[in-house]
Protein backbone atom coordinates (compact mmCIF):
# COMPACT_ATOMS: atom_id res chain seq x y z
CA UNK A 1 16.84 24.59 -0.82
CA UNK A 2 17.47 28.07 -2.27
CA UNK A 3 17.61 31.21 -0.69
CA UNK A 4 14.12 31.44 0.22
CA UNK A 5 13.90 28.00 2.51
CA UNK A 6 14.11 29.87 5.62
CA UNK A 7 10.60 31.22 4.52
CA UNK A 8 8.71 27.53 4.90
CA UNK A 9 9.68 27.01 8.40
CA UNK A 10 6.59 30.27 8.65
CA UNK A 11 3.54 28.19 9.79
CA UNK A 12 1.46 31.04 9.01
CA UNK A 13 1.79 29.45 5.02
CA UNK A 14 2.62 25.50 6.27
CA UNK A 15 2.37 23.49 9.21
CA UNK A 16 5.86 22.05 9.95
CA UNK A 17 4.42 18.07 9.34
CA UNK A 18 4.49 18.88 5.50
CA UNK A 19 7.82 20.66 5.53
CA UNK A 20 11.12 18.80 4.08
CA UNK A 21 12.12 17.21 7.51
CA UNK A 22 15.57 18.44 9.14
CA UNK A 23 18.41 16.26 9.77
CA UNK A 24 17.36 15.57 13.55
CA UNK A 25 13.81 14.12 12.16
CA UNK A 26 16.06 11.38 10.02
CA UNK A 27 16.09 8.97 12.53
CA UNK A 28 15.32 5.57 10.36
CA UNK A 29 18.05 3.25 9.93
CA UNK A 30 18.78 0.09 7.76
CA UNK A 31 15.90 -2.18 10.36
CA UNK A 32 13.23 0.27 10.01
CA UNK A 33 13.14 -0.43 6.33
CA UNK A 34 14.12 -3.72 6.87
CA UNK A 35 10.44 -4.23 8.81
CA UNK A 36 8.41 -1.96 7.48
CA UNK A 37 6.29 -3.77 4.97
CA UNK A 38 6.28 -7.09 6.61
CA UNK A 39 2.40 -6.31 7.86
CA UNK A 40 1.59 -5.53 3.92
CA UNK A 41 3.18 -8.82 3.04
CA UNK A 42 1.86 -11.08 5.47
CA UNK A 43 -2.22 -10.43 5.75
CA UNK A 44 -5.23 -12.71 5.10
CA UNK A 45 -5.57 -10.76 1.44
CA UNK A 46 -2.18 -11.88 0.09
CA UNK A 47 -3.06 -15.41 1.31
CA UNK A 48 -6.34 -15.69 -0.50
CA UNK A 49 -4.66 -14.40 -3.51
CA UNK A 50 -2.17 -17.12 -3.47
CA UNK A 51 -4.94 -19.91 -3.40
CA UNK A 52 -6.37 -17.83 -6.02
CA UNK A 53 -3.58 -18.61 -8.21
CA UNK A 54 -3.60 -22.43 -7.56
CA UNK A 55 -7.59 -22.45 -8.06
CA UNK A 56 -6.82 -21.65 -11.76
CA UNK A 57 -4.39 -24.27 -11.96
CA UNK A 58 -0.72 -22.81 -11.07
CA UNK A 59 2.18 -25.29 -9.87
CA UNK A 60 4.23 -24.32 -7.05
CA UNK A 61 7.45 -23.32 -9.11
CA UNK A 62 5.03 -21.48 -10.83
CA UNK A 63 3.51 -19.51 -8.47
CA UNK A 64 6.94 -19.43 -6.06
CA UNK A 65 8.51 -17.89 -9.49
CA UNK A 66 5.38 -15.08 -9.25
CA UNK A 67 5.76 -14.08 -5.85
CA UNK A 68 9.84 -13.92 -6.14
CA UNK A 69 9.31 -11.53 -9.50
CA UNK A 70 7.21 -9.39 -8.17
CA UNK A 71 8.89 -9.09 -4.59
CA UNK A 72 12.06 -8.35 -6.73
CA UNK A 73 10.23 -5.71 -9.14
CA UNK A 74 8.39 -4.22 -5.86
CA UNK A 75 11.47 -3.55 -4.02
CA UNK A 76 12.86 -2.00 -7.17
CA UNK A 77 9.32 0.90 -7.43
CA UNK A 78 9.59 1.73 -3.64
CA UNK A 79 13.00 2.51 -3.86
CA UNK A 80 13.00 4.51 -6.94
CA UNK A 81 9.68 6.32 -6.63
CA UNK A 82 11.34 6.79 -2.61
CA UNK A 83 14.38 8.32 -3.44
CA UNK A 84 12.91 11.73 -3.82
CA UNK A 85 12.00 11.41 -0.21
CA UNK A 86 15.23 10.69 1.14
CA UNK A 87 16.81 13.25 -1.15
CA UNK A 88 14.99 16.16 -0.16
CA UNK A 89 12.44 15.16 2.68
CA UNK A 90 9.51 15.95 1.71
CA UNK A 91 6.07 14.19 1.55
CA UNK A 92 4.17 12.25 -1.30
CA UNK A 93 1.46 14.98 -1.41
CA UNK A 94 3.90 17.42 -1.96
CA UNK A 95 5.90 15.68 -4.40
CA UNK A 96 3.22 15.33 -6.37
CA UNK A 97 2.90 19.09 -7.26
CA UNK A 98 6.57 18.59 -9.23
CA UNK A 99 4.69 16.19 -12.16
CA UNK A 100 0.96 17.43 -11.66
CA UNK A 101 1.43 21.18 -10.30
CA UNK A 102 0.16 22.58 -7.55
CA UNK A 103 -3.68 22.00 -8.27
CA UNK A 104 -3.31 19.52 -10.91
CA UNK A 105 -1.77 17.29 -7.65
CA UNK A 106 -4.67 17.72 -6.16
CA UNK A 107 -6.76 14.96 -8.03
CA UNK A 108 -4.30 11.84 -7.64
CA UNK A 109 -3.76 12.96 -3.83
CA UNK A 110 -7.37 13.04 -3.32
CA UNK A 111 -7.75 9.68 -5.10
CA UNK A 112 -4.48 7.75 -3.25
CA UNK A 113 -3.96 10.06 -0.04
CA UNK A 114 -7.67 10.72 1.21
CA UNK A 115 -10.29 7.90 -0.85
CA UNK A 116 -8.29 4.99 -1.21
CA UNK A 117 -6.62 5.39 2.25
CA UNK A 118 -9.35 5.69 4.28
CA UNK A 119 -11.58 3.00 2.40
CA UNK A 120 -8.93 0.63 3.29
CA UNK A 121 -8.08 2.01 6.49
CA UNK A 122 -11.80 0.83 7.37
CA UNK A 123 -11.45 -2.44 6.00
CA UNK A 124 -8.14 -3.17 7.59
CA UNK A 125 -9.13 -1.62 10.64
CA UNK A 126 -12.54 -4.45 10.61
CA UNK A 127 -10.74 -7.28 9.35
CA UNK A 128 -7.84 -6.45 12.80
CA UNK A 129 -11.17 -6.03 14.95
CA UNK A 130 -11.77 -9.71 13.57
CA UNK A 131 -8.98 -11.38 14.77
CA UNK A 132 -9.02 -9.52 17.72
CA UNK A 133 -12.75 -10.81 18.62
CA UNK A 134 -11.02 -14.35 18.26
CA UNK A 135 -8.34 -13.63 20.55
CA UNK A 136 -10.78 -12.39 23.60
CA UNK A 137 -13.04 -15.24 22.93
CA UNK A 138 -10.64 -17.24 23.14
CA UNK A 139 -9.81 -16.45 26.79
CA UNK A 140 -13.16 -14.98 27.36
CA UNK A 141 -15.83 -17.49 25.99
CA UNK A 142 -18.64 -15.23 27.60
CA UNK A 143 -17.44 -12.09 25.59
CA UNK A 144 -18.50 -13.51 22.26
CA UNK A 145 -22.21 -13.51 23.68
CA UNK A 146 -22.13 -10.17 25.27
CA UNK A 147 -25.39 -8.58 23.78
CA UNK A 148 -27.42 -11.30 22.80
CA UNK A 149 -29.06 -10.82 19.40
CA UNK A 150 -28.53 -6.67 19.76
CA UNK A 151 -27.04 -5.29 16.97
CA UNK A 152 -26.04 -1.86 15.53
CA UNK A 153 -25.94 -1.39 12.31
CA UNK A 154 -25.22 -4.76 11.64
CA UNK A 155 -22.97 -5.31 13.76
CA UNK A 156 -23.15 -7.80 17.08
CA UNK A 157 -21.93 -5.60 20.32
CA UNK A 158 -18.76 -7.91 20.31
CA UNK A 159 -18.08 -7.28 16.99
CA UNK A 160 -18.22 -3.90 17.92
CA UNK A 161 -16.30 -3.17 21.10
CA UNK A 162 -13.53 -4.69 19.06
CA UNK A 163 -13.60 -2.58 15.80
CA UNK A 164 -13.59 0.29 18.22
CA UNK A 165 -10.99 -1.31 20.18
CA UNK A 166 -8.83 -1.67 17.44
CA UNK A 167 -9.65 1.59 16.17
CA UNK A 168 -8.43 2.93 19.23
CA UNK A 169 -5.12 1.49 18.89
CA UNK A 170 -4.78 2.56 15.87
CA UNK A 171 -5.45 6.39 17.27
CA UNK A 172 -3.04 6.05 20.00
CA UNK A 173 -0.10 5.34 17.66
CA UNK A 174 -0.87 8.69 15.12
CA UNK A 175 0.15 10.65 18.67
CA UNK A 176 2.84 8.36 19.58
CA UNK A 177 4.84 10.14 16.54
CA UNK A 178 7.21 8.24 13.59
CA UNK A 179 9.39 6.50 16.61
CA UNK A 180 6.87 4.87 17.97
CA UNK A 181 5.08 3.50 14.43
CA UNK A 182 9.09 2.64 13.43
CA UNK A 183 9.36 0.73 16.83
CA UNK A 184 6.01 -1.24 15.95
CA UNK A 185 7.89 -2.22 12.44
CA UNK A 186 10.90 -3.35 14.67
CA UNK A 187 8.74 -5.47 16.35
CA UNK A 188 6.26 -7.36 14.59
CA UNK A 189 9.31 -9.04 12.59
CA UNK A 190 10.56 -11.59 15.21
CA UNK A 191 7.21 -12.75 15.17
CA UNK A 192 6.75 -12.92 11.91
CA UNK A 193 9.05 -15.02 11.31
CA UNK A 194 7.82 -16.67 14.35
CA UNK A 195 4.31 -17.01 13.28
CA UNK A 196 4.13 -17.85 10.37
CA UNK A 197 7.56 -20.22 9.72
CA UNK A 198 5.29 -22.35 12.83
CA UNK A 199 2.36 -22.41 10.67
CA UNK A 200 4.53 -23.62 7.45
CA UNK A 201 6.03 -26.22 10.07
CA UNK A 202 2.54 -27.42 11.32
CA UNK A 203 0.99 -27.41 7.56
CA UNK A 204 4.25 -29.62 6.38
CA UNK A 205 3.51 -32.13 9.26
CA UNK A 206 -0.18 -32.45 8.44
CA UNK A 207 0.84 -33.02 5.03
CA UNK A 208 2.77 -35.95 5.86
CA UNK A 209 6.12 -33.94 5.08
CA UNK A 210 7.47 -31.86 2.72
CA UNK A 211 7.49 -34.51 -0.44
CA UNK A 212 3.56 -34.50 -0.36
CA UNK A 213 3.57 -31.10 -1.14
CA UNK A 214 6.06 -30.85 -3.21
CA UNK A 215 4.76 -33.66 -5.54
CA UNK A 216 1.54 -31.75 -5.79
CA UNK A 217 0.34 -32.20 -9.05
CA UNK A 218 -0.99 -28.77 -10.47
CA UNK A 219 -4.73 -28.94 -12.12
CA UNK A 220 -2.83 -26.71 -15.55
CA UNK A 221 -3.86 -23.76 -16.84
CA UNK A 222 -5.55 -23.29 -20.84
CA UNK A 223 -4.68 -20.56 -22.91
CA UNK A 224 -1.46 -18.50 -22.70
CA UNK A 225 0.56 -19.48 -19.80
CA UNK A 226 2.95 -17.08 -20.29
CA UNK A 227 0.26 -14.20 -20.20
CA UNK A 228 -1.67 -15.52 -17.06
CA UNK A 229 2.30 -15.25 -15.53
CA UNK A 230 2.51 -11.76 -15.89
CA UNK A 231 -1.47 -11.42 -14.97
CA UNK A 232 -0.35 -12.81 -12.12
CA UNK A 233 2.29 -10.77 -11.51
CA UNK A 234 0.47 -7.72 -12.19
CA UNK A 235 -2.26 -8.98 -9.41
CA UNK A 236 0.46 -8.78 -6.49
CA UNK A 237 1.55 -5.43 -7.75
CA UNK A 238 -1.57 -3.94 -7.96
CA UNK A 239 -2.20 -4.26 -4.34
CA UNK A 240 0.76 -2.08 -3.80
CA UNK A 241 -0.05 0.41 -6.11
CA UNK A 242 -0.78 2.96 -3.69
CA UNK A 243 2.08 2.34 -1.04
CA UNK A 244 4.67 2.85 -4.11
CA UNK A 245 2.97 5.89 -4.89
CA UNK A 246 3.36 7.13 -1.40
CA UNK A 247 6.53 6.00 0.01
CA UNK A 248 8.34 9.32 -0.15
CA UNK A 249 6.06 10.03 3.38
CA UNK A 250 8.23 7.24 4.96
CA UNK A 251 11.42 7.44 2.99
CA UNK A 252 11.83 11.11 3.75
CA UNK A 253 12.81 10.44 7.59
CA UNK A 254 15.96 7.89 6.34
CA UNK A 255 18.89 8.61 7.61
CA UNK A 256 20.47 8.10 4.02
CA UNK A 257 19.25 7.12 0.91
CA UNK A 258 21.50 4.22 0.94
CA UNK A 259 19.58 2.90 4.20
CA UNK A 260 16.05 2.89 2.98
CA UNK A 261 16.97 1.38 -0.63
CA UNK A 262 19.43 -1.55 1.35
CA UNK A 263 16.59 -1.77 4.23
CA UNK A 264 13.80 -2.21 1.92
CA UNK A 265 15.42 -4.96 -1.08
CA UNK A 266 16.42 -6.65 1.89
CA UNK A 267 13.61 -6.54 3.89
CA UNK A 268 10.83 -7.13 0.98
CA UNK A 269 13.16 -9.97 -0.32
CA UNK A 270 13.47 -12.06 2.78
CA UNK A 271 9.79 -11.23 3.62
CA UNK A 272 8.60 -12.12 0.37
CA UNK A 273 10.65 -15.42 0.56
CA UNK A 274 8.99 -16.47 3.77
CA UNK A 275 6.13 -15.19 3.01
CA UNK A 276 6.24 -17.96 -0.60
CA UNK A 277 6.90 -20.71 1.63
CA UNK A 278 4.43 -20.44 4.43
CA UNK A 279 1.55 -19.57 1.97
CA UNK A 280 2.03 -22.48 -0.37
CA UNK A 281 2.91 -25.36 2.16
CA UNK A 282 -0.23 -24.03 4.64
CA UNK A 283 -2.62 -23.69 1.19
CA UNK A 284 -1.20 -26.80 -0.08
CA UNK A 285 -0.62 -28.31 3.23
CA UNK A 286 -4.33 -27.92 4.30
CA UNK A 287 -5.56 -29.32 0.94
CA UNK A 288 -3.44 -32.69 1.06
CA UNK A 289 -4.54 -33.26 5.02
CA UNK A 290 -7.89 -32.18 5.25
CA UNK A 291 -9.06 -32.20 1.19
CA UNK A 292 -9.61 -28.41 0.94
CA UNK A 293 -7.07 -25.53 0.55
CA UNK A 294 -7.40 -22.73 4.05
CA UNK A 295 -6.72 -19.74 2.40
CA UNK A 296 -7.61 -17.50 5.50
CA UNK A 297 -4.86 -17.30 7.86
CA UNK A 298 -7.53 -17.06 10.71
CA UNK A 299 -9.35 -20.44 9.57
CA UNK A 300 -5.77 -21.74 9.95
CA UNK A 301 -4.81 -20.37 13.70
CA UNK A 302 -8.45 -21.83 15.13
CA UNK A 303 -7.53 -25.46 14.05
CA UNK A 304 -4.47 -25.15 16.19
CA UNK A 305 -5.09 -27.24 19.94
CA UNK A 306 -3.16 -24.71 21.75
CA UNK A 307 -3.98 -21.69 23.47
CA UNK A 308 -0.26 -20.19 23.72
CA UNK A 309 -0.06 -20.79 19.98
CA UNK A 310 -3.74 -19.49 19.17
CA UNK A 311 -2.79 -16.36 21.08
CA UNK A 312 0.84 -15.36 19.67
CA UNK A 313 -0.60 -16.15 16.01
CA UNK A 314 -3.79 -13.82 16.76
CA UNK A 315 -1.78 -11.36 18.33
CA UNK A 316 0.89 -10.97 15.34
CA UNK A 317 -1.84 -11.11 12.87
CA UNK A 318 -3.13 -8.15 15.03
CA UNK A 319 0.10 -6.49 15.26
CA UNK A 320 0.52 -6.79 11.22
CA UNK A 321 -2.75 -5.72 9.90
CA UNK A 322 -1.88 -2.65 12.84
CA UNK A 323 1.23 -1.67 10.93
CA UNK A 324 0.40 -2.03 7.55
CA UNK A 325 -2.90 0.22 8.58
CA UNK A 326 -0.83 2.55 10.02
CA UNK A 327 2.07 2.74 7.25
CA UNK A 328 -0.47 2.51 4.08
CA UNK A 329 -2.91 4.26 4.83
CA UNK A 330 -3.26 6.49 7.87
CA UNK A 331 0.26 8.15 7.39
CA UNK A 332 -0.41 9.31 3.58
CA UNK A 333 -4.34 10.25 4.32
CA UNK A 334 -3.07 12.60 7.36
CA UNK A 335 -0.25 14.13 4.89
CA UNK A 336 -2.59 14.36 1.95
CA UNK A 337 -5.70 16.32 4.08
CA UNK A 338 -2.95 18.63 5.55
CA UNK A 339 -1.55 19.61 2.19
CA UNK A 340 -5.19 20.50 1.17
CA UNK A 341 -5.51 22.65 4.53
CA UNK A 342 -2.00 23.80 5.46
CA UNK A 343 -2.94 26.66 7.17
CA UNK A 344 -5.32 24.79 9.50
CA UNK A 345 -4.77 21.10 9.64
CA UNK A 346 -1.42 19.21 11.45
CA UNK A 347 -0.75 15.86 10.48
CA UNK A 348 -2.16 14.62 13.26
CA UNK A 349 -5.28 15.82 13.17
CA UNK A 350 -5.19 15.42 10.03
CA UNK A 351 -4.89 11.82 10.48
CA UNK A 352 -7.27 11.51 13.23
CA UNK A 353 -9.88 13.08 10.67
CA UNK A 354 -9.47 9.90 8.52
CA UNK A 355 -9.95 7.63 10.98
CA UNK A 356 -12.89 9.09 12.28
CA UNK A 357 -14.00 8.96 8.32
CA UNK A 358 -12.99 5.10 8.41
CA UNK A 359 -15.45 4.48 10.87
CA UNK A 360 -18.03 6.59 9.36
CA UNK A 361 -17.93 5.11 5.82
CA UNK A 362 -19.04 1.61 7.74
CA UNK A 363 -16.42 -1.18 6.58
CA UNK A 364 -18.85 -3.96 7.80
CA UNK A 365 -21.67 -3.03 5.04
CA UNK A 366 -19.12 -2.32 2.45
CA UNK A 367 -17.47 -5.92 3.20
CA UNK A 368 -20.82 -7.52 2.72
CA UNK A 369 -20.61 -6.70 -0.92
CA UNK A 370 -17.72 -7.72 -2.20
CA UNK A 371 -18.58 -6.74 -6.01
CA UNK A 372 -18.95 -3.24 -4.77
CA UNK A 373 -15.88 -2.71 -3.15
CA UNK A 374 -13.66 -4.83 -5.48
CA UNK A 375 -15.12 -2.80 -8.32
CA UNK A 376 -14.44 0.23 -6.74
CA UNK A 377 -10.73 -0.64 -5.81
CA UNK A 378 -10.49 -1.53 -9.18
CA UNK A 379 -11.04 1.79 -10.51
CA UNK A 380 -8.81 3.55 -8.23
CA UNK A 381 -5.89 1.06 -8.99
CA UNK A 382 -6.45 1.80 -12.61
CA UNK A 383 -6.12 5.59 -11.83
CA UNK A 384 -3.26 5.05 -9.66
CA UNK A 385 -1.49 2.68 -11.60
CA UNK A 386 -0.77 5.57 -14.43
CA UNK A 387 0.41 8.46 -11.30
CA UNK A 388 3.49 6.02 -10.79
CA UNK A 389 4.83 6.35 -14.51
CA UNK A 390 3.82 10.01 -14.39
CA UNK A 391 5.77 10.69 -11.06
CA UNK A 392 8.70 8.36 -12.10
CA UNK A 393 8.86 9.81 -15.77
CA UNK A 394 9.07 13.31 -14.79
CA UNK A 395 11.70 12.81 -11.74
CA UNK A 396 14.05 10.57 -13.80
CA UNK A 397 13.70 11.55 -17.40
CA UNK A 398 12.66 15.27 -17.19
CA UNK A 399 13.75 16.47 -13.96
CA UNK A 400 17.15 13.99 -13.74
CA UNK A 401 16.47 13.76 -10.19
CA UNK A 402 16.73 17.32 -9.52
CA UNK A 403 14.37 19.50 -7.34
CA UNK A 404 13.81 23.22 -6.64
CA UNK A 405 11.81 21.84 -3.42
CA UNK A 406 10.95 25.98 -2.70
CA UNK A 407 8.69 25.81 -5.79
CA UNK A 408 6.60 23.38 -4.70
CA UNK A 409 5.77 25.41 -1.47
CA UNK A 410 5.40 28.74 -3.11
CA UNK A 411 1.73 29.45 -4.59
CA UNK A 412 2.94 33.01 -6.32
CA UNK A 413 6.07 34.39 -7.60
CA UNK A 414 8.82 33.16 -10.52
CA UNK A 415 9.78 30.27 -7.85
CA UNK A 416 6.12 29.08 -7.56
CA UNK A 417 5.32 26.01 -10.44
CA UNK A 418 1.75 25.91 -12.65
CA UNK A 419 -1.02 25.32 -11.36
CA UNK A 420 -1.82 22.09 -13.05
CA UNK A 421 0.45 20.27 -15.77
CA UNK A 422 -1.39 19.30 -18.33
CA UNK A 423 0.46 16.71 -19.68
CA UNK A 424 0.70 14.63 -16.11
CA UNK A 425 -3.62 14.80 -16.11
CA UNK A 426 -4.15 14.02 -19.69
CA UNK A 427 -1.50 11.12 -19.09
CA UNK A 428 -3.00 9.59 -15.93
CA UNK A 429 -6.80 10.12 -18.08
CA UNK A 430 -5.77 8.19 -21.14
CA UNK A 431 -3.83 5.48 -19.32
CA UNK A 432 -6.30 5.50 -16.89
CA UNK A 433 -9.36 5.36 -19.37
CA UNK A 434 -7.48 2.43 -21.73
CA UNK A 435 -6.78 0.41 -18.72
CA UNK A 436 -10.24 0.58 -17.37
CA UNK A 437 -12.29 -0.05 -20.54
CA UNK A 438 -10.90 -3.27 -20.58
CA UNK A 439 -13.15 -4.16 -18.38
CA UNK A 440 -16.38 -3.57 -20.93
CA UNK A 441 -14.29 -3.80 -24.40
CA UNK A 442 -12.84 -7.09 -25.15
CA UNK A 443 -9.87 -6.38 -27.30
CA UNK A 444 -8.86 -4.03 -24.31
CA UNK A 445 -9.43 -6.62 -21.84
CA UNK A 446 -5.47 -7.59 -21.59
CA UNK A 447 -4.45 -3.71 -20.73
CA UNK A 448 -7.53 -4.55 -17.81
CA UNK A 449 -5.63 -7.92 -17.24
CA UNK A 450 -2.25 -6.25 -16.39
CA UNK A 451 -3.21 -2.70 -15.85
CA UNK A 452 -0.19 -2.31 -13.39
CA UNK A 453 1.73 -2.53 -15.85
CA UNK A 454 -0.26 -1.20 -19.33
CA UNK A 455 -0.73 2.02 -16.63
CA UNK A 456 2.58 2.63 -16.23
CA UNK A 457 3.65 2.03 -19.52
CA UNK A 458 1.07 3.87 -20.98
CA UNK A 459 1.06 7.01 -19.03
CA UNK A 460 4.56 7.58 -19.21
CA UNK A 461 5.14 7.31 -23.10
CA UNK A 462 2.20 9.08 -23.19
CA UNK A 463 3.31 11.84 -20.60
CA UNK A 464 6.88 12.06 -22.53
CA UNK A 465 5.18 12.57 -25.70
CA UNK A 466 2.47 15.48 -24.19
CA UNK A 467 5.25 17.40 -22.14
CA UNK A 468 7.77 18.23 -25.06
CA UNK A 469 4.10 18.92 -27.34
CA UNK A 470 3.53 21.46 -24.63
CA UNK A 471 6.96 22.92 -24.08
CA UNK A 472 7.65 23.24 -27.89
CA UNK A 473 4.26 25.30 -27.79
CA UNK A 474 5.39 27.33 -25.02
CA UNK A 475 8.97 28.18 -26.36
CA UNK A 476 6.73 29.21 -29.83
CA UNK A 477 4.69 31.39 -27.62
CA UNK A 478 7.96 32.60 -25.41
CA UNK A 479 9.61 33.90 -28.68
CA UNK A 480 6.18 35.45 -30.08
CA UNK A 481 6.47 37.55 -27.29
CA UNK A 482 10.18 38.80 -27.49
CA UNK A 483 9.55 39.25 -30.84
């Protein structure tokens, strides 16, 4: 890392969570990667967004062709936008500061790292607390009418112990450390597989077997079919806009590049594949036996007639929404708040910060509105959607994968980068803006449509174009001054 390395491991100017990790912190191996994502994959969200598709009139080859394209082109962003991390260890908040500079980073952290992560820390965190309520009452009928009518803040007291339940849990594994969130990844994916193949099984038997549902006669689509495709496409992606943004903050404890890029094909792949097969024969399933589609996975577990079964199901879903929480949001919040505060904040407390924050923003009230929160989510995926061609323009095409990591540490000095990259923020703005005011202008409504893609694309022509404008300015200026 240059001569000057020796200098970070000062915590007087960092805290060591934000420094490139050493070799002994590279303890993830081919499995971790392998299991990582399988709580992102496998959540009530990603079902109703499947029965989404065949509401507007999909087939299933046509919607099995989605998911398998975009698991495919997923796998593909997390392992280049992650290779950075395994390269040189260091976090998404401070890889940022190589395409935005050091202040100029500051806006899309803030944005993915600290807003977006701890909005849907909250909401992941209620929707666990959920299942979890189902699981005690389950066993505990008396539990669901602890409290009577009482309510705080809208919320019923057993609605309550469990969101702080679950909150809890969530606490507990920020201090448990990277082992102990890679061990929860190890284990959720037996049951998984477990889980939900049993629920593809039981929808396939309610359907009468697996001809009903594969005779299922699609209600067709009007109007471009190929576009909706690709809308479709773009929908899936756009819910992982922010962990492809941030997936240096896991990548950079591999063991090898070659393990997290092998881990996570393979484990987003097979995941993806399941995933395709339990959601369309339990959506389509449902529909054929009982004349409507169950698009929530929890609607699904209470029709089951057996408590064992009722309990692993809740329990995995549990275990899931835990992981992804933990992984997607808590991880790059505590990074992001600890970049901001160096001198003062460790990633844990950091991280504990945020959750206290997820509780405090209310999830509950903000769930009661859907066209508030969707709106909102929609505005930071546009934002975010044009930081990923930004970051994966400047460390492919400009930098050629090549990092003086001491200059993104260093506020002062020749080693130390600008402040803020002009370029990278006028980029992310214009992509950003286009995308986005598709929503109000019509003949910008397809950028809107597929604005994971139209913000990539868009932000890093764009940011090509504005970075040699600026450099050919600064080499005028340069030779001005020797002159």
């Amino acid at each position: 890392m240059g001569e000057k390395s020796i200098s970070l491991n000062n915590e007087t100017v960092y805290k060591p969570d934000i420094l490139p990790t050493s070799p002994s912190e590279r303890t993830w191996k081919f499995g971790h990667f392998f299991s990582v994502w399988m709580g992102s994959v496998h959540n009530i969200p990603s079902y109703v967004t499947i029965g989404g598709f065949f509401a507007i009139g999909l087939s299933i080859w046509q919607v099995f062709s989605i998911i398998t394209i975009s698991s495919i082109i997923l796998s593909c962003m997390l392992i280049l936008n992650g290779h950075a991390g395994s390269k040189y260890g260091i976090p998404f908040s401070i890889l940022l500061r190589k395409s935005y500079g050091r202040k100029g980073a500051i806006l899309p952290g803030i944005l993915r790292g600290v807003i977006a992560a701890i909005m849907w820390f909250g909401l992941q965190t209620y929707a666990g607390s959920i299942a979890l309520t189902i699981l005690i009452g389950k066993f505990w009928p008396d539990y669901l009418l602890l409290g009577g009518t009482w309510t705080f803040l809208g919320l019923s007291l057993p609605s309550l112990l469990s969101f702080l339940l679950f909150w809890l849990l969530n606490v507990l594994f920020i201090f448990g450390g990277i082992k102990t969130i890679g061990a929860l990844s190890k284990a959720i994916t037996p049951l998984i597989f477990l889980v939900f193949g049993g629920m593809s099984w039981w929808a396939i038997n309610l359907a009468g077997g697996i001809s009903p549902i594969l005779n299922y006669t699609a209600k067709g689509i009007e109007g471009n079919t190929f576009f909706v495709f690709i809308v479709c496409i773009s929908v899936i992606l756009s819910t992982w806009v922010a962990p492809i943004l941030s997936v240096s903050d896991i990548t950079r404890f591999s063991r090898s590049n070659r393990e997290q890029s092998i881990g996570q094909i393979f484990g987003l792949l097979s995941t993806y594949l399941l995933f395709s097969l339990a959601s369309i024969t339990i959506i389509i399933g449902s529909e054929i036996a009982f004349g409507t589609p169950i698009w929530n996975v929890l609607d699904v577990v209470e029709k089951f007639d057996d408590k064992f079964a009722i309990a692993l199901a809740l329990f995995t879903v549990c275990l899931s929404t835990l992981s992804v929480n933990i992984v997607g949001n808590i991880i790059p919040a505590g990074y992001q708040l600890s970049s901001l505060f160096p001198t003062k904040l460790t990633f844990r407390t950091s991280a504990f910060i945020a959750t206290i924050c997820g509780i405090l923003i209310m999830p509950w009230k903000l769930m009661e509105d859907s066209t508030s929160i969707f709106t909102f989510l929609n505005l930071i995926g546009g934002l975010l959607s044009p930081v990923i061609g930004v970051m994966l323009t400047n460390y492919y095409i400009i930098c050629k994968r090549k990092i003086n990591v001491d200059s993104l540490y260093y506020s002062e000095g020749a080693d130390s980068i600008n402040a803020v990259s002009a370029p990278a923020i006028y980029a992310t703005l214009i992509a950003g803006v286009l995308c986005l005011s598709g929503a109000f202008i019509d003949a910008l409504h397809p950028l809107y449509s597929i604005s994971w893609f139209s913000g990539i694309i868009i932000a890093s022509i764009c940011y090509l174009l504005l970075f040699f404008v600026y450099e050919s300015k600064e080499k005028k200026i340069d030779r001005k001054e020797i002159a």
